[in-house]
Protein backbone atom coordinates (compact mmCIF):
# COMPACT_ATOMS: atom_id res chain seq x y z
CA UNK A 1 -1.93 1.99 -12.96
CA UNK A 2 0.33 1.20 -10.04
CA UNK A 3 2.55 -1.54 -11.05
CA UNK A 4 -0.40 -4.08 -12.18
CA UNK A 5 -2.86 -2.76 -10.13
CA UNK A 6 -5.42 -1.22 -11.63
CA UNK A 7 -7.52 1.56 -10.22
CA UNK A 8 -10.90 1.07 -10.45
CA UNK A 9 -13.09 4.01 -9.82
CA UNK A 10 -16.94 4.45 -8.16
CA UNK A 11 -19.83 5.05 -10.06
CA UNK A 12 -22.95 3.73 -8.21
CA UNK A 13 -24.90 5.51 -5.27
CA UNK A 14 -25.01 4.49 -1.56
CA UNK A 15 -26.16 1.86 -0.10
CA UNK A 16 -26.40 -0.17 3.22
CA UNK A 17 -23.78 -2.18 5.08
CA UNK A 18 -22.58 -5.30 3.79
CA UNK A 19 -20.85 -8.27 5.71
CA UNK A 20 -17.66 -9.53 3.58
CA UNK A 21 -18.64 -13.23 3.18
CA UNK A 22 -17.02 -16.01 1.16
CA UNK A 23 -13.85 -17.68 2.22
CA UNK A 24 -12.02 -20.38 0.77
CA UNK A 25 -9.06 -21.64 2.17
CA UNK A 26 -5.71 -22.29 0.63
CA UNK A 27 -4.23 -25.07 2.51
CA UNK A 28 -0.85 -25.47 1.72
CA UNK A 29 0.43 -21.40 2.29
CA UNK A 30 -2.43 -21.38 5.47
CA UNK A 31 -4.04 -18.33 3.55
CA UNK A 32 -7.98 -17.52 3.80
CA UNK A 33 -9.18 -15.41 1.32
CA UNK A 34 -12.38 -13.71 1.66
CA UNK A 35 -13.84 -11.53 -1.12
CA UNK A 36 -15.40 -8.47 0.32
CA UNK A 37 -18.78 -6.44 -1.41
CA UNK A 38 -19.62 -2.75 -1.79
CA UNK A 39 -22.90 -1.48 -1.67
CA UNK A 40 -25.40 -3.37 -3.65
CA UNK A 41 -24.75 -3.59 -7.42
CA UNK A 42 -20.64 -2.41 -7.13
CA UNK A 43 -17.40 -3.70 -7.49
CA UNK A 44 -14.95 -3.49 -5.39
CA UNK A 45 -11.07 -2.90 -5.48
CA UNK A 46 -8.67 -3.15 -2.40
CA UNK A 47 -5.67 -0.65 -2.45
CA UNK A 48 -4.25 -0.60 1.37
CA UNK A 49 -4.41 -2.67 4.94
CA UNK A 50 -3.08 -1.88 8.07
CA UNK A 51 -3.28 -3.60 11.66
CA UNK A 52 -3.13 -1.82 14.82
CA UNK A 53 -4.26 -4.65 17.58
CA UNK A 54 -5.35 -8.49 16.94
CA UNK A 55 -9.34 -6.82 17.37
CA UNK A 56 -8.58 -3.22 14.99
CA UNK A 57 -7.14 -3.63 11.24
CA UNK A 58 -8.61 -1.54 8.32
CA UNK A 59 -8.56 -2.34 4.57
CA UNK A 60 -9.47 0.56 2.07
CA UNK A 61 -10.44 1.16 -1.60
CA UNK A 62 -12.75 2.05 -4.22
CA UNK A 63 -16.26 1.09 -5.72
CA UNK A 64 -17.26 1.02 -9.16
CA UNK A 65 -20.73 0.65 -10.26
CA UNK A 66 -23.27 0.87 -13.31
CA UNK A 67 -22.49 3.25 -16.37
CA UNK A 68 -24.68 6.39 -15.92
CA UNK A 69 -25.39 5.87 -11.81
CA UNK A 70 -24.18 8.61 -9.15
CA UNK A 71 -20.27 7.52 -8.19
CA UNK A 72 -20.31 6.00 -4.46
CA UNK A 73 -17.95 6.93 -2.00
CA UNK A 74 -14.14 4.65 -1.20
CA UNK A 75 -14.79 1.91 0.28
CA UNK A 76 -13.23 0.85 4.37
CA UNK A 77 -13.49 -2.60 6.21
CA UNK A 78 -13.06 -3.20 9.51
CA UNK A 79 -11.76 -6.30 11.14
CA UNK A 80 -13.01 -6.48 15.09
CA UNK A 81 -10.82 -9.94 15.45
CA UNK A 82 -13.42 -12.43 13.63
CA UNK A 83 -15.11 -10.25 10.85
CA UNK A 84 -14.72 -7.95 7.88
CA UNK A 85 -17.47 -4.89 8.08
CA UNK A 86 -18.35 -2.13 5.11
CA UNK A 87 -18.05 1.07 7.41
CA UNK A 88 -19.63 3.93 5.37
CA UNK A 89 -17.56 7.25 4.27
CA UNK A 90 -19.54 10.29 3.47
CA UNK A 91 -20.42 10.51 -0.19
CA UNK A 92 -18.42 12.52 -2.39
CA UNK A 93 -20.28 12.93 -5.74
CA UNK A 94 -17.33 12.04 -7.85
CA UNK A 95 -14.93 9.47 -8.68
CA UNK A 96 -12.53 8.58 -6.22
CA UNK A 97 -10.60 5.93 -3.91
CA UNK A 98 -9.11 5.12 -0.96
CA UNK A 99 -5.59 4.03 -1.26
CA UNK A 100 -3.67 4.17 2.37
CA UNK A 101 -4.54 3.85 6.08
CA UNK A 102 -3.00 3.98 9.06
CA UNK A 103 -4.18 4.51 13.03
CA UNK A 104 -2.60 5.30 16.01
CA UNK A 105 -5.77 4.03 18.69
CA UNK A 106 -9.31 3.05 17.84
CA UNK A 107 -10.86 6.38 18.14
CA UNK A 108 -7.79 8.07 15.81
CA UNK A 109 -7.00 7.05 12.41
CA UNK A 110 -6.87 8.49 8.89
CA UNK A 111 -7.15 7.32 4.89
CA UNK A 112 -5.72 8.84 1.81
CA UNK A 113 -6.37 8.94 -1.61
CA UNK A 114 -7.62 11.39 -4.14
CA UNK A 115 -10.93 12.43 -6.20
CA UNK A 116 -11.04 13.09 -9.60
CA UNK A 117 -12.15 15.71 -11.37
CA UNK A 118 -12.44 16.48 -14.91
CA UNK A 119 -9.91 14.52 -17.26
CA UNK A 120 -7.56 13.14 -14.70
CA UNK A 121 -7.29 16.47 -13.11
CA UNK A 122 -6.99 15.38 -9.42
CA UNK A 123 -7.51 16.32 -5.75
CA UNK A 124 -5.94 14.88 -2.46
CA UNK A 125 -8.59 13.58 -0.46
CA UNK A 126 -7.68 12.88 3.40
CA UNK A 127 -10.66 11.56 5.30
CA UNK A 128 -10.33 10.97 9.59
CA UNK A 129 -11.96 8.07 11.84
CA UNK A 130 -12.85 9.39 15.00
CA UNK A 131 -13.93 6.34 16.70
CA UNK A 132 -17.72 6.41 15.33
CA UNK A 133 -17.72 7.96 11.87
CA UNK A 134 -15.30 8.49 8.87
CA UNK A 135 -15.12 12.32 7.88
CA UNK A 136 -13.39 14.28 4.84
CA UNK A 137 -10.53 16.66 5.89
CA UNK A 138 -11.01 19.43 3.40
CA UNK A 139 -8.80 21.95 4.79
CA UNK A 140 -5.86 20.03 2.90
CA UNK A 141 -7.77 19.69 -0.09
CA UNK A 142 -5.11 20.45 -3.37
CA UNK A 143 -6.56 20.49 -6.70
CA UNK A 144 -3.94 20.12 -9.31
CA UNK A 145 -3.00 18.75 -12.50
CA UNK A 146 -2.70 14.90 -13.53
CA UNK A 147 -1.98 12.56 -11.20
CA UNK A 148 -1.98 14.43 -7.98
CA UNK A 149 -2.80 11.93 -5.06
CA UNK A 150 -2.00 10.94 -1.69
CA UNK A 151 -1.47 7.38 -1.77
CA UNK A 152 0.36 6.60 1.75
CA UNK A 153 0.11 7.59 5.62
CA UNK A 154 1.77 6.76 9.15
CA UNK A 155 -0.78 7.77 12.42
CA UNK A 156 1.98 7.94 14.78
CA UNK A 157 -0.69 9.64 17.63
CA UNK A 158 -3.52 12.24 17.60
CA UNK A 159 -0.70 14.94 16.92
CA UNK A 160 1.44 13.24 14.86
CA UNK A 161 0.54 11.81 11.46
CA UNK A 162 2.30 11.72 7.72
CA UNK A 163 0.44 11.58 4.91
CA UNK A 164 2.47 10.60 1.14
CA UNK A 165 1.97 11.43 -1.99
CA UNK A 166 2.90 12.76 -5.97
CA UNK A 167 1.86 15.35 -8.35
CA UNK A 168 4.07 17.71 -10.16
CA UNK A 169 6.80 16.43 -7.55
CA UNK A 170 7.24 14.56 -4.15
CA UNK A 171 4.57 15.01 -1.55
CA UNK A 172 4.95 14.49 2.13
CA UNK A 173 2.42 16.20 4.86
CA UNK A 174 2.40 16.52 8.71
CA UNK A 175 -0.38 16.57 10.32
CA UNK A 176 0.67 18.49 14.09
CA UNK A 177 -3.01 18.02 15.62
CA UNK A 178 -4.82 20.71 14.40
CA UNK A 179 -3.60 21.08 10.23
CA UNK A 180 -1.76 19.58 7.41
CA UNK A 181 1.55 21.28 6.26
CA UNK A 182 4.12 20.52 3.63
CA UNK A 183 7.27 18.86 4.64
CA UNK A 184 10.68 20.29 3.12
CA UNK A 185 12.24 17.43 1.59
CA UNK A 186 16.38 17.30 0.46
CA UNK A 187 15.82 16.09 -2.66
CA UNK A 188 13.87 17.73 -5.50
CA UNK A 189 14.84 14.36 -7.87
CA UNK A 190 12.77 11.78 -5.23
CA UNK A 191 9.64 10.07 -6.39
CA UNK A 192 7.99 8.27 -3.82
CA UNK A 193 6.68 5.17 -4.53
CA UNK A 194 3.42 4.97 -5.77
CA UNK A 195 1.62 2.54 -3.61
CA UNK A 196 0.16 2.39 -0.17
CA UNK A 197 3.13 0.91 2.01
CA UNK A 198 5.55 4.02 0.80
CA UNK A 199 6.08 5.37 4.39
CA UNK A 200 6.65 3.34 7.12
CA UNK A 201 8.38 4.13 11.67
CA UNK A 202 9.74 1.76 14.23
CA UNK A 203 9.42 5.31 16.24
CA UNK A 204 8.86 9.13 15.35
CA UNK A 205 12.96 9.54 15.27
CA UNK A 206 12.77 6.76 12.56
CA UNK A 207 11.01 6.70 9.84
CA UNK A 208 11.43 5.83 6.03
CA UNK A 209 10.10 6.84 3.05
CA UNK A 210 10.86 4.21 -0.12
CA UNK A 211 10.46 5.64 -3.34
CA UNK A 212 12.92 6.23 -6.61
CA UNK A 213 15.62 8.56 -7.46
CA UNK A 214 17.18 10.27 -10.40
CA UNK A 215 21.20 10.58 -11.42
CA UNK A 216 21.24 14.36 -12.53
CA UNK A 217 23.73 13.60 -14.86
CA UNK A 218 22.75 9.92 -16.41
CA UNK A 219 19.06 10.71 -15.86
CA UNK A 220 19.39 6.62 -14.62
CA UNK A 221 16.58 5.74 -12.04
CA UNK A 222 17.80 4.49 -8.71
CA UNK A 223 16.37 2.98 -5.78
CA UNK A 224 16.16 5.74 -2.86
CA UNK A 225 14.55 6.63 0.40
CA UNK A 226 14.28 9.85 2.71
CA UNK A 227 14.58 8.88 6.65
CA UNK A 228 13.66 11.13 9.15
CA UNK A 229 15.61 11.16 12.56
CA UNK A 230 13.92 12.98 14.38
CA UNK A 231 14.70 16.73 13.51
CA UNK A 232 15.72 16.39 9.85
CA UNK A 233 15.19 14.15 6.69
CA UNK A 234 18.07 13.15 4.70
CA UNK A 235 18.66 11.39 1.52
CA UNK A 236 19.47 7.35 1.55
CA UNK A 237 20.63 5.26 -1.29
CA UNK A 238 19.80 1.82 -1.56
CA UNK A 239 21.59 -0.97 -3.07
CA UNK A 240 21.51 -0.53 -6.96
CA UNK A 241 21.14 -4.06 -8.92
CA UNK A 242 23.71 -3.81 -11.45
CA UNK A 243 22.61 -2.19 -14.71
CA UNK A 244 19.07 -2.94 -13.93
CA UNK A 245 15.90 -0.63 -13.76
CA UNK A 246 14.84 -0.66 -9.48
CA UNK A 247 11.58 0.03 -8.65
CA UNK A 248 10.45 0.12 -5.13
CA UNK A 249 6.84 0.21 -4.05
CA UNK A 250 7.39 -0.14 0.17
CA UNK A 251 8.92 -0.35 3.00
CA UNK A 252 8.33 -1.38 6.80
CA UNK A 253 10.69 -0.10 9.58
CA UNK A 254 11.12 -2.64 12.63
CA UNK A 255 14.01 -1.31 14.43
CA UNK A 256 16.22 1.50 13.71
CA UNK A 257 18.47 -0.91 12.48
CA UNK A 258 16.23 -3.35 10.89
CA UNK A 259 14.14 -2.54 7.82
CA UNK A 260 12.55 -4.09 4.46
CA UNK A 261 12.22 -2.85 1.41
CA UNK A 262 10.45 -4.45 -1.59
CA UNK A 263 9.82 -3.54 -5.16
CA UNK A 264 10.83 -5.11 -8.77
CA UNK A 265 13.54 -4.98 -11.08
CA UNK A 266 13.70 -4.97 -14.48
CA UNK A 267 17.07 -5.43 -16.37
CA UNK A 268 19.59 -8.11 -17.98
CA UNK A 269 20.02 -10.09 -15.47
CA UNK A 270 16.67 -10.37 -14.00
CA UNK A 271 14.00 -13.00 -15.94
CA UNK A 272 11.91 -11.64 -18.71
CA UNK A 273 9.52 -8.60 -18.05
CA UNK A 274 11.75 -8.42 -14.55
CA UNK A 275 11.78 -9.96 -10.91
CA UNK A 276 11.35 -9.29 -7.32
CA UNK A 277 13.70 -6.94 -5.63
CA UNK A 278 13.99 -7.04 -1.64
CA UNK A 279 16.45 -5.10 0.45
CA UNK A 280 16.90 -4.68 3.88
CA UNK A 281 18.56 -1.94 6.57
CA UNK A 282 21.04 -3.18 8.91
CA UNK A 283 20.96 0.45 10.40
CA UNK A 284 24.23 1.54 8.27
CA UNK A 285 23.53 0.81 4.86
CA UNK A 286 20.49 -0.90 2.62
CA UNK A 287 21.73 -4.51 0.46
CA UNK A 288 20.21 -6.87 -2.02
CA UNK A 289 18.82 -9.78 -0.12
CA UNK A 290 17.90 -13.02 -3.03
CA UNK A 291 14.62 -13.45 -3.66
CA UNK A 292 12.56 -16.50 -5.21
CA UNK A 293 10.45 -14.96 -8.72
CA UNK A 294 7.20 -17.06 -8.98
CA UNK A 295 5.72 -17.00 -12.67
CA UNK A 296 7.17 -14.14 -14.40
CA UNK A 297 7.01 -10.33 -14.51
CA UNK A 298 6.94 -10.12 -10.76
CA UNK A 299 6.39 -7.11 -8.75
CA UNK A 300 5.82 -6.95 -4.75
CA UNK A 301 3.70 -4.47 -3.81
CA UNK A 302 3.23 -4.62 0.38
CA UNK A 303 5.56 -5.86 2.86
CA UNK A 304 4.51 -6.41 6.80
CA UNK A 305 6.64 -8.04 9.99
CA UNK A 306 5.33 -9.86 12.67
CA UNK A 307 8.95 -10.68 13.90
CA UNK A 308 12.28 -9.95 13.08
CA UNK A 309 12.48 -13.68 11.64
CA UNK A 310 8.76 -13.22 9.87
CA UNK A 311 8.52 -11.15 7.35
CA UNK A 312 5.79 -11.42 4.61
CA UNK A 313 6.12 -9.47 1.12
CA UNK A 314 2.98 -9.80 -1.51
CA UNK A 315 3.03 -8.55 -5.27
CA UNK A 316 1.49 -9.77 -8.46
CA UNK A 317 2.81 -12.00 -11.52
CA UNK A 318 1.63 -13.19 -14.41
CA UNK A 319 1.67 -17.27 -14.70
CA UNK A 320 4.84 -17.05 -17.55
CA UNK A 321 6.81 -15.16 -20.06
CA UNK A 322 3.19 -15.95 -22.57
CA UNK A 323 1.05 -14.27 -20.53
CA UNK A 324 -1.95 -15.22 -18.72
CA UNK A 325 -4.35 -14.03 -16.11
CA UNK A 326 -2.53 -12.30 -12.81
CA UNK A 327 -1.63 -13.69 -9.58
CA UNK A 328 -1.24 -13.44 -6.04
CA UNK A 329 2.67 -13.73 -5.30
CA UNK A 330 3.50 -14.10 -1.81
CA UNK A 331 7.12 -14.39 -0.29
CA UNK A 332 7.96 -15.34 3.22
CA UNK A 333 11.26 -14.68 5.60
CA UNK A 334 12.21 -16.96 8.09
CA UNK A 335 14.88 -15.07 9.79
CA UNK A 336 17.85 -16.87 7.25
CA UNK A 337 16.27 -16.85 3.83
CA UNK A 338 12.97 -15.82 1.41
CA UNK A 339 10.63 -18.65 -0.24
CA UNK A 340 7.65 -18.39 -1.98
CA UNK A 341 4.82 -19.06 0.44
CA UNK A 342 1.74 -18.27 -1.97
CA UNK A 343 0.79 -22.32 -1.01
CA UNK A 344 -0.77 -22.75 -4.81
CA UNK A 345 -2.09 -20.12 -7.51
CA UNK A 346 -4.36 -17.43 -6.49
CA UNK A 347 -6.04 -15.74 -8.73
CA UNK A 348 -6.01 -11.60 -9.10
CA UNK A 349 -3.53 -9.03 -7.79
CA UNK A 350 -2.08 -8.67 -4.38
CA UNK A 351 -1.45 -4.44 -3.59
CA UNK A 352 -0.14 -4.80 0.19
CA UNK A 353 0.38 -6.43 3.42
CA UNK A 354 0.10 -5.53 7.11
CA UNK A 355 1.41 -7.07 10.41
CA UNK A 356 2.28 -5.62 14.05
CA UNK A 357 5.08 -7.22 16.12
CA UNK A 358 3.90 -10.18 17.83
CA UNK A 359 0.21 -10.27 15.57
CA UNK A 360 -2.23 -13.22 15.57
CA UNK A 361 -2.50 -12.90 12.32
CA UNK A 362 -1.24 -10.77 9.27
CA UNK A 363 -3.22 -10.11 6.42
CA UNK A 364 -3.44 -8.75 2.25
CA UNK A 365 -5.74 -7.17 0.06
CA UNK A 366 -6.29 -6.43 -3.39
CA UNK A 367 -8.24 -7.62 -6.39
CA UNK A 368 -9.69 -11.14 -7.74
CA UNK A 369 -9.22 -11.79 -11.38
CA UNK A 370 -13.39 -11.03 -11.51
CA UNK A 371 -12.82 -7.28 -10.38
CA UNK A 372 -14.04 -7.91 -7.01
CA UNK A 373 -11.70 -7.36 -3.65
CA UNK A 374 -9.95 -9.91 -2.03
CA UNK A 375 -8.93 -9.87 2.00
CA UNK A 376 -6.74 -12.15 2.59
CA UNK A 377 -5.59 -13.96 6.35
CA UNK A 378 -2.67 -15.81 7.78
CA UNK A 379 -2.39 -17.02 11.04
């Protein structure tokens, strides 16, 4: 489990294309949500989105289907500018999903996630888009122990790609045009975060990676990124709340001296079972900026700009301190301040968000309380 997503994993065979159907709008936040099918007989969970142009977006994620059938392969959606489409992926004869995406043209783009194998033993699965067909990269293939995964990537160009990731340690990949390689990272203690907005670039000489550092001598987690310049990654703090626990899940990079970061916090002075957390670059140093908590036990998950003074941030949180079924959370800058902009209570998890400067529209994915996956649209 990532936060309060939960991963659901394939287990039907292959079928034909599907159109996503069935919208409903949400008039008071301007959201559409349309809930999106696999192939005929699965469900279907929504991990990652990203928008190139107002005509090319992606969402990925997984399929599960009857007890006892073949697994199917992750699941990806295109958006052409007026519709959601099922693309196939080659099958894979084993549980798996998609969790992160990321293109750099139409013909050029590439999703992460992993395969499983055995009890939770694990394998990093990169697959490429090539304009026509979705393929499976298995020169990079790792096969370790639990929980090894790629869960996050940045397409920068054909020659120039990142791809994110955890298993007995940090995991960060370049892709040069022709292979995968790892990166040498400056900190052995960084954990990147676990979702599929972990790495985000206003520029290849600026790029962020959000996850979660260690003290060596407290053992206390703190929030941290790694930024890349352009020739080297360092190590960046970011603002610590108090005594509290941090936890942050991504990041988007407008500028090299504006950038978001979004996650939850759990501690004293947060509500019960925690609260959002949002922080933002100013191109010296990361701060706390307030943030509203809808329900309680929040946690944002995906955070996307169309504009320096329009910023979206999405999560999950449960209606109150009791309990009760999960729901969308969805926060909204304005250039001065954050409000809660979910327009009304919608039901399921939210897992992230994606925008390009100047964007018709920006959307969200993830899950419907009924296990099935939810795209949702803003214009």
């Amino acid at each position: 489990m990532f936060g309060k997503k939960k991963w659901l994993m394939a287990g039907a065979a292959a079928g034909a294309l599907v159109i996503a159907g069935g919208t409903a709008a949400f008039a008071a936040g301007g959201w559409t949500v349309t809930t999106v099918n696999g192939q005929p007989g699965n469900n279907v969970g929504l991990n990652g989105v990203f928008a190139r142009t107002d005509t090319d977006a992606w969402a990925v994620g997984t399929q599960f289907g009857p007890a006892g059938a073949a697994p199917p392969p992750p699941v990806t959606y295109h958006w052409n500018g007026s519709s959601w489409t099922l693309v196939p992926t080659p099958a894979l004869g084993v549980n798996s999903a998609m969790v992160g995406i990321s293109a750099s043209s139409a013909t050029d783009a590439w999703a992460v996630g992993f395969e499983v194998f055995g009890w939770r033993q694990h394998k990093t699965l990169l697959e490429h888009w090539n304009g026509s067909a979705w393929s499976v990269d298995t020169a990079d293939q790792m096969i370790g122990g639990t929980g090894l995964e790629l869960t996050s990537v940045l397409d920068l160009s054909p020659a120039n790609a990142y791809a994110v990731g955890q298993g007995s340690g940090p995991l960060i990949e370049h892709w040069n045009g022709t292979s995968w390689s790892p990166v040498t990272l400056p900190s052995v203690a960084f954990t990147p975060a676990p979702g599929s907005e972990a790495i985000s670039a206003s520029s290849p000489s600026d790029i962020w990676v959000a996850g979660t550092g260690t003290n060596p001598t407290t053992f206390q987690a703190t929030a941290e990124a790694l930024h890349f310049n352009g020739s080297t990654w360092s190590v960046v703090q970011l603002a610590q709340p108090g005594t509290n626990t941090p936890a942050i899940s991504a990041v988007t990079a407008l500028s090299p001296t504006n950038a978001w970061a979004v996650g939850s916090d759990i501690g004293a002075t947060t509500p019960i079972g925690g609260g959002t957390l949002i922080e933002h670059w100013n191109g010296t140093s990361w701060s706390i900026v307030p943030s509203p908590t809808p329900g309680a036990d929040d946690s944002l998950t995906g955070v996307a700009a169309r504009s320096a003074s329009d910023v979206v941030a999405v999560g999950t949180a449960l209606p109150s301190i009791n309990g009760g079924p999960t729901q969308a959370v969805i926060l909204r800058w304005n250039g001065s301040t954050w409000s809660d902009d979910t327009g009304g209570t919608i039901p399921g998890s939210l897992s992230a968000a994606a925008a390009f400067p100047g964007s018709a529209e920006e959307f969200a994915v993830g899950n419907s309380s009924g296990a099935t996956g939810d795209i949702l649209s803003h214009s």
